[in-house]
C-alpha atoms as a PDB file:
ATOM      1  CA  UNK A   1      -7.900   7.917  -3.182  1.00  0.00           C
ATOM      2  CA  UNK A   2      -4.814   9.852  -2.719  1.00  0.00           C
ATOM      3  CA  UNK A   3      -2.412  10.632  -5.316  1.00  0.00           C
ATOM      4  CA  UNK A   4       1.013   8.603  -3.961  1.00  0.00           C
ATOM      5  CA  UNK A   5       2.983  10.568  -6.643  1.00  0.00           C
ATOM      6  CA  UNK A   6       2.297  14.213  -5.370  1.00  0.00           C
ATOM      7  CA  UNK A   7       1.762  13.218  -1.406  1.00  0.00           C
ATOM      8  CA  UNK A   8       4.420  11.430  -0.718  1.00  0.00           C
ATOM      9  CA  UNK A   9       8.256  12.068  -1.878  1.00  0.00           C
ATOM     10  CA  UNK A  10      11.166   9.319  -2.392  1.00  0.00           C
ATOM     11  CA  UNK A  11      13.572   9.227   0.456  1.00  0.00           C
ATOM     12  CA  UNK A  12      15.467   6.004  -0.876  1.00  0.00           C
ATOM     13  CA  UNK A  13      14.535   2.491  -2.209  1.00  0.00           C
ATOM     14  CA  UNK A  14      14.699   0.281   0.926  1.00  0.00           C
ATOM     15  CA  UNK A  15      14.664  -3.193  -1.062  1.00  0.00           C
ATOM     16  CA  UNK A  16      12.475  -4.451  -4.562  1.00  0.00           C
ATOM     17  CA  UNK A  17       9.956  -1.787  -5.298  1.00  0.00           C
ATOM     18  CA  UNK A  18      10.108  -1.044  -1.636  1.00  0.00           C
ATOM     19  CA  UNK A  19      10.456   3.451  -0.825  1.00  0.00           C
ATOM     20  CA  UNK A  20      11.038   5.211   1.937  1.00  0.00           C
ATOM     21  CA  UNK A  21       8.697   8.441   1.384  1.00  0.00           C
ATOM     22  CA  UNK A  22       8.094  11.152   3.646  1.00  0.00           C
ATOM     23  CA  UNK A  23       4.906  13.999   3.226  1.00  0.00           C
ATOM     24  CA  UNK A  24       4.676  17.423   3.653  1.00  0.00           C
ATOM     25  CA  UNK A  25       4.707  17.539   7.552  1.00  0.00           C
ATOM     26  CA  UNK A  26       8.192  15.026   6.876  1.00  0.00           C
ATOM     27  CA  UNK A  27       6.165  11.919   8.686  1.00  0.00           C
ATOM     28  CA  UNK A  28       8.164   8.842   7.177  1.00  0.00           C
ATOM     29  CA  UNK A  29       5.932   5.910   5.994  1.00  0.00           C
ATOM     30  CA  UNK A  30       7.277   3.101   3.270  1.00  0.00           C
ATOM     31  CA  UNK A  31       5.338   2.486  -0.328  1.00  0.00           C
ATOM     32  CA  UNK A  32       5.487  -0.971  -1.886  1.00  0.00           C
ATOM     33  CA  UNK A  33       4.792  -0.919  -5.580  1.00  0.00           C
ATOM     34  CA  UNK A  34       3.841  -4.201  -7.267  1.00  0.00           C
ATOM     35  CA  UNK A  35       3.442  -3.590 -11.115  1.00  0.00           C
ATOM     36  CA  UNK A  36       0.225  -5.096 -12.561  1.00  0.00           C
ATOM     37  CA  UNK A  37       1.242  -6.656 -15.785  1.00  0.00           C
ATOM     38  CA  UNK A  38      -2.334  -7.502 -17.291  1.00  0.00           C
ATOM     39  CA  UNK A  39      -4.686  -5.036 -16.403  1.00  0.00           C
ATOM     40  CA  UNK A  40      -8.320  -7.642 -16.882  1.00  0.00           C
ATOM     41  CA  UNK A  41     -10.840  -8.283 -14.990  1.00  0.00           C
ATOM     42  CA  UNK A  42      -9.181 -11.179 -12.952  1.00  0.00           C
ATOM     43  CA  UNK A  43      -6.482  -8.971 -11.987  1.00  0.00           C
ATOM     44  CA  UNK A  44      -8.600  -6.490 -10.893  1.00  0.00           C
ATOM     45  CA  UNK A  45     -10.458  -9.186  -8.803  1.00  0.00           C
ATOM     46  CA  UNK A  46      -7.093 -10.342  -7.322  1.00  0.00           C
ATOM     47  CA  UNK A  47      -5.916  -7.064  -6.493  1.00  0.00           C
ATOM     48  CA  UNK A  48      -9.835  -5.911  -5.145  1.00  0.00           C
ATOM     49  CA  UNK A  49      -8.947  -9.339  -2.683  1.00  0.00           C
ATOM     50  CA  UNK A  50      -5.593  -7.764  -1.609  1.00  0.00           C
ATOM     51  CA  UNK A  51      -7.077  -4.409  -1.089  1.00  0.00           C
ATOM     52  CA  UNK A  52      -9.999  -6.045   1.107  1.00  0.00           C
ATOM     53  CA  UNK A  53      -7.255  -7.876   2.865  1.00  0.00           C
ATOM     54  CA  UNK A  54      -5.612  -4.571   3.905  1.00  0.00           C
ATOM     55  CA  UNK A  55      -8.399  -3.307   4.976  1.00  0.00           C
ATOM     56  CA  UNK A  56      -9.036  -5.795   7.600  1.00  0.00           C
ATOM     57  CA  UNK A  57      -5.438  -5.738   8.391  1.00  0.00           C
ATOM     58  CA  UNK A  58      -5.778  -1.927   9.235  1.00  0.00           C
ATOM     59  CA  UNK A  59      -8.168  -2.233  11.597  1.00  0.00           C
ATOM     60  CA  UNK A  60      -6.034  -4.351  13.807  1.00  0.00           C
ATOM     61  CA  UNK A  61      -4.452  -2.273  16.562  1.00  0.00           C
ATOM     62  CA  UNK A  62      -1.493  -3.991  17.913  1.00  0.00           C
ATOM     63  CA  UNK A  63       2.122  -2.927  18.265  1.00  0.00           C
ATOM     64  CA  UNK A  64       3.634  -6.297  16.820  1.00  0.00           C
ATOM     65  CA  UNK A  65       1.772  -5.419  13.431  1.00  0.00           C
ATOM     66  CA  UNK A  66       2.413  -3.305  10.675  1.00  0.00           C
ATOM     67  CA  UNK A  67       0.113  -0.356  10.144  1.00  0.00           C
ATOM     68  CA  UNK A  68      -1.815  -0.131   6.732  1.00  0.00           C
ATOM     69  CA  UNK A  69      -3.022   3.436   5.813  1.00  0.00           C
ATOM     70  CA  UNK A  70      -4.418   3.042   2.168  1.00  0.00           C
ATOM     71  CA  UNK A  71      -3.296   1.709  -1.175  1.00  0.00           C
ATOM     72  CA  UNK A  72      -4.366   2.575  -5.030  1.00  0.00           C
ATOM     73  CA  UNK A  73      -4.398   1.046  -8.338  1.00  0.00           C
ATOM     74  CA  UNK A  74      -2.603   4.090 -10.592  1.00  0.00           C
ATOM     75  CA  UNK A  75      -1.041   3.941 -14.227  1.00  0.00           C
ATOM     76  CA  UNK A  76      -1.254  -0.031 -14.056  1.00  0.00           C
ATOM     77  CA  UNK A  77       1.002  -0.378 -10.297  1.00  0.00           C
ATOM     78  CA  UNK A  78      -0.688  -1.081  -7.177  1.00  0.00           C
ATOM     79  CA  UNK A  79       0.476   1.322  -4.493  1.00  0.00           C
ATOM     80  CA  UNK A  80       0.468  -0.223  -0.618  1.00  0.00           C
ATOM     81  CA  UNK A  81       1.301   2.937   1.988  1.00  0.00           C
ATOM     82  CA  UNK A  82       2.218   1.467   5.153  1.00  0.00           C
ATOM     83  CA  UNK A  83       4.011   2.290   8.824  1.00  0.00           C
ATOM     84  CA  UNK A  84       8.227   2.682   8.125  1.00  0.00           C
ATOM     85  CA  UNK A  85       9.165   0.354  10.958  1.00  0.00           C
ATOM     86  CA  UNK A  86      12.935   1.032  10.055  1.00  0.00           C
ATOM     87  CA  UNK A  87      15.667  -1.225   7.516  1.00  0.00           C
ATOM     88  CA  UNK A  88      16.228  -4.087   9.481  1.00  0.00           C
ATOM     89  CA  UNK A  89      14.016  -7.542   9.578  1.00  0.00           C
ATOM     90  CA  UNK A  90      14.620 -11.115  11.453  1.00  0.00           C
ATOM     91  CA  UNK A  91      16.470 -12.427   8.487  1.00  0.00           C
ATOM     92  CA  UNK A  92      19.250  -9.449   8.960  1.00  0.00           C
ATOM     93  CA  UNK A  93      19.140 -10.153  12.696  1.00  0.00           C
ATOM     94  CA  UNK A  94      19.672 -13.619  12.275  1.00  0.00           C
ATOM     95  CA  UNK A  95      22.768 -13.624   9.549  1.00  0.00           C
ATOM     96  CA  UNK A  96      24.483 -11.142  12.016  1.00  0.00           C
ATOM     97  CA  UNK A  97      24.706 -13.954  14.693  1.00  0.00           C
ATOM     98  CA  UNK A  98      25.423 -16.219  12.110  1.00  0.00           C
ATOM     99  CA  UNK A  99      28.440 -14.443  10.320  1.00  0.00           C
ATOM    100  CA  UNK A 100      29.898 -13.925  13.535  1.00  0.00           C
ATOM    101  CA  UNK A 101      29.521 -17.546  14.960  1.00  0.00           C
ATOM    102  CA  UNK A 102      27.604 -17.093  17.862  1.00  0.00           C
ATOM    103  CA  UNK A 103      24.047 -18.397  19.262  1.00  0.00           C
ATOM    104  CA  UNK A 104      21.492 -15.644  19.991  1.00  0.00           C
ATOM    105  CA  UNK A 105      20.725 -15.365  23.695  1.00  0.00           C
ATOM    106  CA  UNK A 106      17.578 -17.544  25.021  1.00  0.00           C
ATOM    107  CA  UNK A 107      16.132 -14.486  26.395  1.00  0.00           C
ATOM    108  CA  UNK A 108      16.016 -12.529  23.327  1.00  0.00           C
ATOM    109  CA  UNK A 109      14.180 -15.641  21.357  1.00  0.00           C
ATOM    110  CA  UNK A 110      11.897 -15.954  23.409  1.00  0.00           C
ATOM    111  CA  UNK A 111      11.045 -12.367  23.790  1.00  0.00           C
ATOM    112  CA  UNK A 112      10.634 -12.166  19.643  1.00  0.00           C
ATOM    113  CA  UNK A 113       8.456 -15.328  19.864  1.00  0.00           C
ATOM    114  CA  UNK A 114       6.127 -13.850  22.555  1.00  0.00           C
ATOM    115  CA  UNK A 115       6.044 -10.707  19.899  1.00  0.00           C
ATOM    116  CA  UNK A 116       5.658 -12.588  16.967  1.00  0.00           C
ATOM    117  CA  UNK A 117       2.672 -14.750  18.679  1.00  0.00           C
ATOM    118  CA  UNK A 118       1.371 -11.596  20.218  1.00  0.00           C
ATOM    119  CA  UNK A 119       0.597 -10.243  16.657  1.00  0.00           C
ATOM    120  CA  UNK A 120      -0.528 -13.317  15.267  1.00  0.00           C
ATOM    121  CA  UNK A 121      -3.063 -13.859  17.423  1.00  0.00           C
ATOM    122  CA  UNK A 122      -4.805 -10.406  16.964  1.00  0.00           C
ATOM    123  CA  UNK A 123      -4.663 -11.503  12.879  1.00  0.00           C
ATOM    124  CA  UNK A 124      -5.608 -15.074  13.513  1.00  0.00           C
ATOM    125  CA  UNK A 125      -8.462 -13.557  15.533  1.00  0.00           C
ATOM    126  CA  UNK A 126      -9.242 -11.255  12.737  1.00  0.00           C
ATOM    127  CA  UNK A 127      -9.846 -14.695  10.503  1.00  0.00           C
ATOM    128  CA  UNK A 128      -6.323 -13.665   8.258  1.00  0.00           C
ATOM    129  CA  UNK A 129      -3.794 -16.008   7.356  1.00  0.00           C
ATOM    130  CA  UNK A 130      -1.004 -14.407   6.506  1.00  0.00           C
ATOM    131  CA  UNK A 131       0.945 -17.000   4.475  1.00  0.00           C
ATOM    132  CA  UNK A 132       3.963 -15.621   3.980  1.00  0.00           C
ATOM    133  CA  UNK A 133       5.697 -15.592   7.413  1.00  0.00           C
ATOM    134  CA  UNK A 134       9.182 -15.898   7.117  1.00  0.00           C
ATOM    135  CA  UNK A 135      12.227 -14.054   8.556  1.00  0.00           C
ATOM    136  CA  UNK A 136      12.083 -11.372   6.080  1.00  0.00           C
ATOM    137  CA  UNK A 137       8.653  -9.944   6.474  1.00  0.00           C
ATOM    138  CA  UNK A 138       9.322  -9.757  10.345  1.00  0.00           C
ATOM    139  CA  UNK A 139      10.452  -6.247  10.557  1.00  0.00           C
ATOM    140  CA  UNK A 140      12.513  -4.902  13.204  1.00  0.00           C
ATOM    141  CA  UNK A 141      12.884  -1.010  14.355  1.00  0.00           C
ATOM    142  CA  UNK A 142      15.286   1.085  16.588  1.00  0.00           C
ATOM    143  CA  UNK A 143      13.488  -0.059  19.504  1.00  0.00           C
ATOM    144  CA  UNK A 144      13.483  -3.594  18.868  1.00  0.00           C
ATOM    145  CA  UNK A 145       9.529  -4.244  18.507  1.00  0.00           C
ATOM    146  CA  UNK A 146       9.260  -6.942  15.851  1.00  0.00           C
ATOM    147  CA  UNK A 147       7.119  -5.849  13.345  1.00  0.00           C
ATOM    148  CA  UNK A 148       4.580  -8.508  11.420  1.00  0.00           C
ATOM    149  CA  UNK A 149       4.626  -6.928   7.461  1.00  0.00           C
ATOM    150  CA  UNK A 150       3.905  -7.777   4.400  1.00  0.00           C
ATOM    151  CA  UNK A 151       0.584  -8.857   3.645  1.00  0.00           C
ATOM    152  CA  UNK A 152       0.673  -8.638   0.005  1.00  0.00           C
ATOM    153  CA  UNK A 153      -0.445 -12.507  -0.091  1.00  0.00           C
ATOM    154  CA  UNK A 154      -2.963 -12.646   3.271  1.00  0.00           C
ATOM    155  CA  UNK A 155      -6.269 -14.098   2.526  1.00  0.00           C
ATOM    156  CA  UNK A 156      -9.049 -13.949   4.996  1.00  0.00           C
ATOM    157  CA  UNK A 157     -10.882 -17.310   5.666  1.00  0.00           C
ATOM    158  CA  UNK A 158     -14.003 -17.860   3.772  1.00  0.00           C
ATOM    159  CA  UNK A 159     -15.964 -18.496   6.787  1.00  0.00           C
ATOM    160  CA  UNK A 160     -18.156 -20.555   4.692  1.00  0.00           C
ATOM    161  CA  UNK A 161     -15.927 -23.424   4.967  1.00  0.00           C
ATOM    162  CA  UNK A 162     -12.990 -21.776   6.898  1.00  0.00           C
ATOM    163  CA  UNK A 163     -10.042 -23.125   4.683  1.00  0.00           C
ATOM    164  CA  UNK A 164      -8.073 -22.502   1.253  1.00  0.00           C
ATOM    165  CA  UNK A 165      -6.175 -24.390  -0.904  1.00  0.00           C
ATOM    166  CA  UNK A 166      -4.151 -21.987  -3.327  1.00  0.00           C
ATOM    167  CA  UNK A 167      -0.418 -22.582  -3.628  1.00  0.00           C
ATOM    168  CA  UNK A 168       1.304 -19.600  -2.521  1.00  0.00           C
ATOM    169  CA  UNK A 169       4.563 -18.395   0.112  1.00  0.00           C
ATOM    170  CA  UNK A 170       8.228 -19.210   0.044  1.00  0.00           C
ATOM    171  CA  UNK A 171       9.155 -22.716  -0.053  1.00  0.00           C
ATOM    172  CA  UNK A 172      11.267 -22.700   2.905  1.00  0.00           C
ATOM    173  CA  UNK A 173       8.806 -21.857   5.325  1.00  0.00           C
ATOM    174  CA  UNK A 174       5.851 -23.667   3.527  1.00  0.00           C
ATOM    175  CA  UNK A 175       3.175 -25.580   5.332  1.00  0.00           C
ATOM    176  CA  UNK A 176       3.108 -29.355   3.526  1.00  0.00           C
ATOM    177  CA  UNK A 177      -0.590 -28.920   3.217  1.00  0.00           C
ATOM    178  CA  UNK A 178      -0.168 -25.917   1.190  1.00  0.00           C
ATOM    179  CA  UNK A 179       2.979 -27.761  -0.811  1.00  0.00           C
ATOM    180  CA  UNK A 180       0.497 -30.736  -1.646  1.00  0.00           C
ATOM    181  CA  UNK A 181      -2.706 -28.668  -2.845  1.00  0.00           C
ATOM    182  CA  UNK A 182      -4.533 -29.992  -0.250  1.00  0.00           C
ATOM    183  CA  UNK A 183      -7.165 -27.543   1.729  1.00  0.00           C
ATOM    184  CA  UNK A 184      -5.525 -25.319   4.330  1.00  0.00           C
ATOM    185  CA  UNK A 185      -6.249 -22.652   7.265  1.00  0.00           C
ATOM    186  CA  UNK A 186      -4.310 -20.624   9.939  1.00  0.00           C
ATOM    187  CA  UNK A 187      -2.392 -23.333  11.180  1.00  0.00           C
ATOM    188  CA  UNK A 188       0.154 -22.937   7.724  1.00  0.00           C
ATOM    189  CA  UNK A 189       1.556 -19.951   9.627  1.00  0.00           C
ATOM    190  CA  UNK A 190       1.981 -22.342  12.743  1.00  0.00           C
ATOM    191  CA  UNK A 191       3.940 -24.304  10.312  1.00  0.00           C
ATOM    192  CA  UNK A 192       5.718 -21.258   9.549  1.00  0.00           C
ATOM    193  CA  UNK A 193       6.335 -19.569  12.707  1.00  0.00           C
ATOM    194  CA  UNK A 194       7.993 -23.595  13.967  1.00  0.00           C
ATOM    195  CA  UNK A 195      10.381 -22.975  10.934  1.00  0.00           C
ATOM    196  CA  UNK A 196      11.434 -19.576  12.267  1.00  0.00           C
ATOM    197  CA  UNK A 197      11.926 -20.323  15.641  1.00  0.00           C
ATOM    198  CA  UNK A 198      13.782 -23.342  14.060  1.00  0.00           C
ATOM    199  CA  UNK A 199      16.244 -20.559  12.123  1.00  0.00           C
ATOM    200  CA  UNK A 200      16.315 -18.361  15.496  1.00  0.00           C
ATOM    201  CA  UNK A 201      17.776 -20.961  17.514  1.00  0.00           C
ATOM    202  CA  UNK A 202      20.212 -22.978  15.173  1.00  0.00           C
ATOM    203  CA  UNK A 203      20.778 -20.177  12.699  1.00  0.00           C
ATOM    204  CA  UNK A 204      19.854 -22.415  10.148  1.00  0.00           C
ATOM    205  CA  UNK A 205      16.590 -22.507   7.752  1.00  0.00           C
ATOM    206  CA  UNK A 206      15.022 -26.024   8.707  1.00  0.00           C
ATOM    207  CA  UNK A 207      13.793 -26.424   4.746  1.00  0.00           C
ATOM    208  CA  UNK A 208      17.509 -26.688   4.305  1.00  0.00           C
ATOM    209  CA  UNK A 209      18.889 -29.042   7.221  1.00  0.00           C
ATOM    210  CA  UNK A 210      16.004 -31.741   6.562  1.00  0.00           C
ATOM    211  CA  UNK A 211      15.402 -31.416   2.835  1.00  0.00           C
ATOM    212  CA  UNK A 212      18.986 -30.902   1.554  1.00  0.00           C
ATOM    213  CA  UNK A 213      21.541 -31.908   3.814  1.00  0.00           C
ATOM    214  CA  UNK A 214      19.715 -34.510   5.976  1.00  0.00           C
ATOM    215  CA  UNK A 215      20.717 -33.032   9.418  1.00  0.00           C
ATOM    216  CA  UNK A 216      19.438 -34.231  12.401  1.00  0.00           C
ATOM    217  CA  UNK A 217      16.571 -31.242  13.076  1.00  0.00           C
ATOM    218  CA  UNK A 218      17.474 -30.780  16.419  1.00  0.00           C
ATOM    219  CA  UNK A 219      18.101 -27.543  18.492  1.00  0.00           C
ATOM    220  CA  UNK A 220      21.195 -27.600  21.370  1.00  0.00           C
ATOM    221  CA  UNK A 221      19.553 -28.334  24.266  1.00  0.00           C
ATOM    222  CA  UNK A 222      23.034 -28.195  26.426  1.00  0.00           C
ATOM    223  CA  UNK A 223      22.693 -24.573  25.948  1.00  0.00           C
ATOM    224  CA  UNK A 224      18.450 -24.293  25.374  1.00  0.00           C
ATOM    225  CA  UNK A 225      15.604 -25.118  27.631  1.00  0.00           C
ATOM    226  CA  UNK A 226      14.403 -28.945  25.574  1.00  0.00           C
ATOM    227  CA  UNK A 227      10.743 -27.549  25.781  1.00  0.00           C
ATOM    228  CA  UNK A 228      11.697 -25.484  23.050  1.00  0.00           C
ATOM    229  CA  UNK A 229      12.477 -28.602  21.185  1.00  0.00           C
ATOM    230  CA  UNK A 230       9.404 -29.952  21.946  1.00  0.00           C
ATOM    231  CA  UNK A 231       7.423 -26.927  20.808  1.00  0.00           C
ATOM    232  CA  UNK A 232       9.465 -26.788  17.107  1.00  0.00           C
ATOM    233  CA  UNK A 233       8.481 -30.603  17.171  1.00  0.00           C
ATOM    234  CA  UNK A 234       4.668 -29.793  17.739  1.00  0.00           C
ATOM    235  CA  UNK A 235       4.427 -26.692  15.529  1.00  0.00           C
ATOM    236  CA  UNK A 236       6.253 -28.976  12.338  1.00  0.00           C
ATOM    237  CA  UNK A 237       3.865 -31.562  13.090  1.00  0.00           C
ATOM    238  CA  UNK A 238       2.631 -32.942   9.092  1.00  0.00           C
ATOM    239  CA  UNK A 239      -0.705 -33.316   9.772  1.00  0.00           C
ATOM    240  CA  UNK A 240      -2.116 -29.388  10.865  1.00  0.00           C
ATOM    241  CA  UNK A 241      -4.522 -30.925  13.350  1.00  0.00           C
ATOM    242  CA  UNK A 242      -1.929 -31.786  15.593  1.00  0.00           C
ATOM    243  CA  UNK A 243      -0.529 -28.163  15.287  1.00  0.00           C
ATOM    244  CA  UNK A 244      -1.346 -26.269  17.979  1.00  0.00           C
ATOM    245  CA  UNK A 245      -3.445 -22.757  17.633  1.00  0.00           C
ATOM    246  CA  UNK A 246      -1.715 -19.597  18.068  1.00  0.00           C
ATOM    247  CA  UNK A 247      -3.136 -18.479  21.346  1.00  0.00           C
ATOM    248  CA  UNK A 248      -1.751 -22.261  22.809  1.00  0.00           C
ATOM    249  CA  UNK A 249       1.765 -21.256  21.877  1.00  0.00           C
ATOM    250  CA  UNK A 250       1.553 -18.164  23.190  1.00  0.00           C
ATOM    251  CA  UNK A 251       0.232 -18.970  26.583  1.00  0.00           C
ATOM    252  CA  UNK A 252       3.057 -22.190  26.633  1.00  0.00           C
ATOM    253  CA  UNK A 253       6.171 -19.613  25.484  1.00  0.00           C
ATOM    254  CA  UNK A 254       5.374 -17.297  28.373  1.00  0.00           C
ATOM    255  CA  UNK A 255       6.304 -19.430  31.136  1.00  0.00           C
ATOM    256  CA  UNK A 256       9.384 -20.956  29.434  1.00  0.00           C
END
């Protein structure tokens, strides 16, 4: 396994235990350091599971992903070395419309839903769930290609009984099936991706508006096509069965 230390050299911390490196022919990639805090034999197992996750995840060629190189366990810190796809995510994109008071375009929703769906599917496919989709681990770079990262929770399906039921991923954009314990499968980052597209088109985070302040979950339809109502609607749907799969969505958002 390569030595991160010597390889690679610190450009600048890009957020928590997040680097910009660069190597000796100055290629830029970005390191992601999670500190191991109890170095037994169930860690190891958990971070052997991450590691196997990785691997599946770098054999996934697809632009809307991020790349995965290699990773190593190294003076009790696991190392992740993965594609720099630049310093700016959904969740940045999203509070700049929102400080300034204006509704992102239609077009340019629906073109990062077709990209977010287009990379889903390929890790769907792949029998990953990712379970930690949220604005800030959709990464964004100079040319605008979103950028599906952080798979530092994934799990791949046991495909003995294709489900999970570990509680794990940000609250906000939390599937109720994973919330309640119950058993759960890809359609938690359904659940997920209907809470971002949610946030993209009333710059609000839908935990928020129906949990705290008791807003009417509704997107403006006298400025959006309704179908895109309807399609938050089916993706937030409590019971997953009713969710639709990732390639449905996909093939509905193209011809809205």
């Amino acid at each position: 396994m390569t030595n991160f230390g010597k390889q690679y050299k610190i450009i600048k911390k890009l957020g928590h235990e997040v680097y910009l490196v660069n190597d000796k022919e100055n290629k830029y990639y970005t390191i992601k350091k999670i500190k191991i805090y109890d170095y037994e034999e169930n860690v190891k197992q958990i971070f052997n599971e991450i590691e196997k996750t990785l691997i599946y995840i770098s054999k996934i060629i697809n632009d809307n992903i991020i790349k995965y190189y290699e990773s190593e366990i190294k003076d009790n810190n696991f190392y992740i070395l993965m594609e720099y796809a630049g310093n700016s995510d959904l969740k940045k994109f999203i509070e700049g419309y929102k400080d300034r008071e204006i509704y992102i375009d239609e077009k340019v929703i629906k073109d990062i839903i077709i990209q977010i769906c287009h990379g889903l599917k390929d890790i769907h496919n792949a029998k990953i769930i990712h379970r930690d989709l949220s604005p800030d681990n959709l990464f964004i770079n100079e040319n605008n290609k979103i950028k599906i990262g952080d798979f530092g929770i994934a799990a791949i399906i046991n495909e003995s009984n294709d489900s999970n039921n570990e509680q794990i991923g940000k609250m906000y954009y939390m599937a109720p099936e994973v919330g309640n314990g119950r058993p759960y499968n890809t359609k938690v980052d359904i659940y997920s991706l209907g809470c971002i597209i949610y946030e993209l088109f009333t710059l609000n985070v839908y935990f928020k508006d129906k949990r705290f302040y008791e807003k009417d979950c509704k997107i403006n339809t006298d400025i959006y096509n309704p179908k895109w109502q309807e399609l938050i609607d089916l993706l937030l749907k409590e019971d997953y069965h009713e969710r639709p799969d990732i390639e449905e969505i996909y093939d509905k958002v193209k011809y809205y």
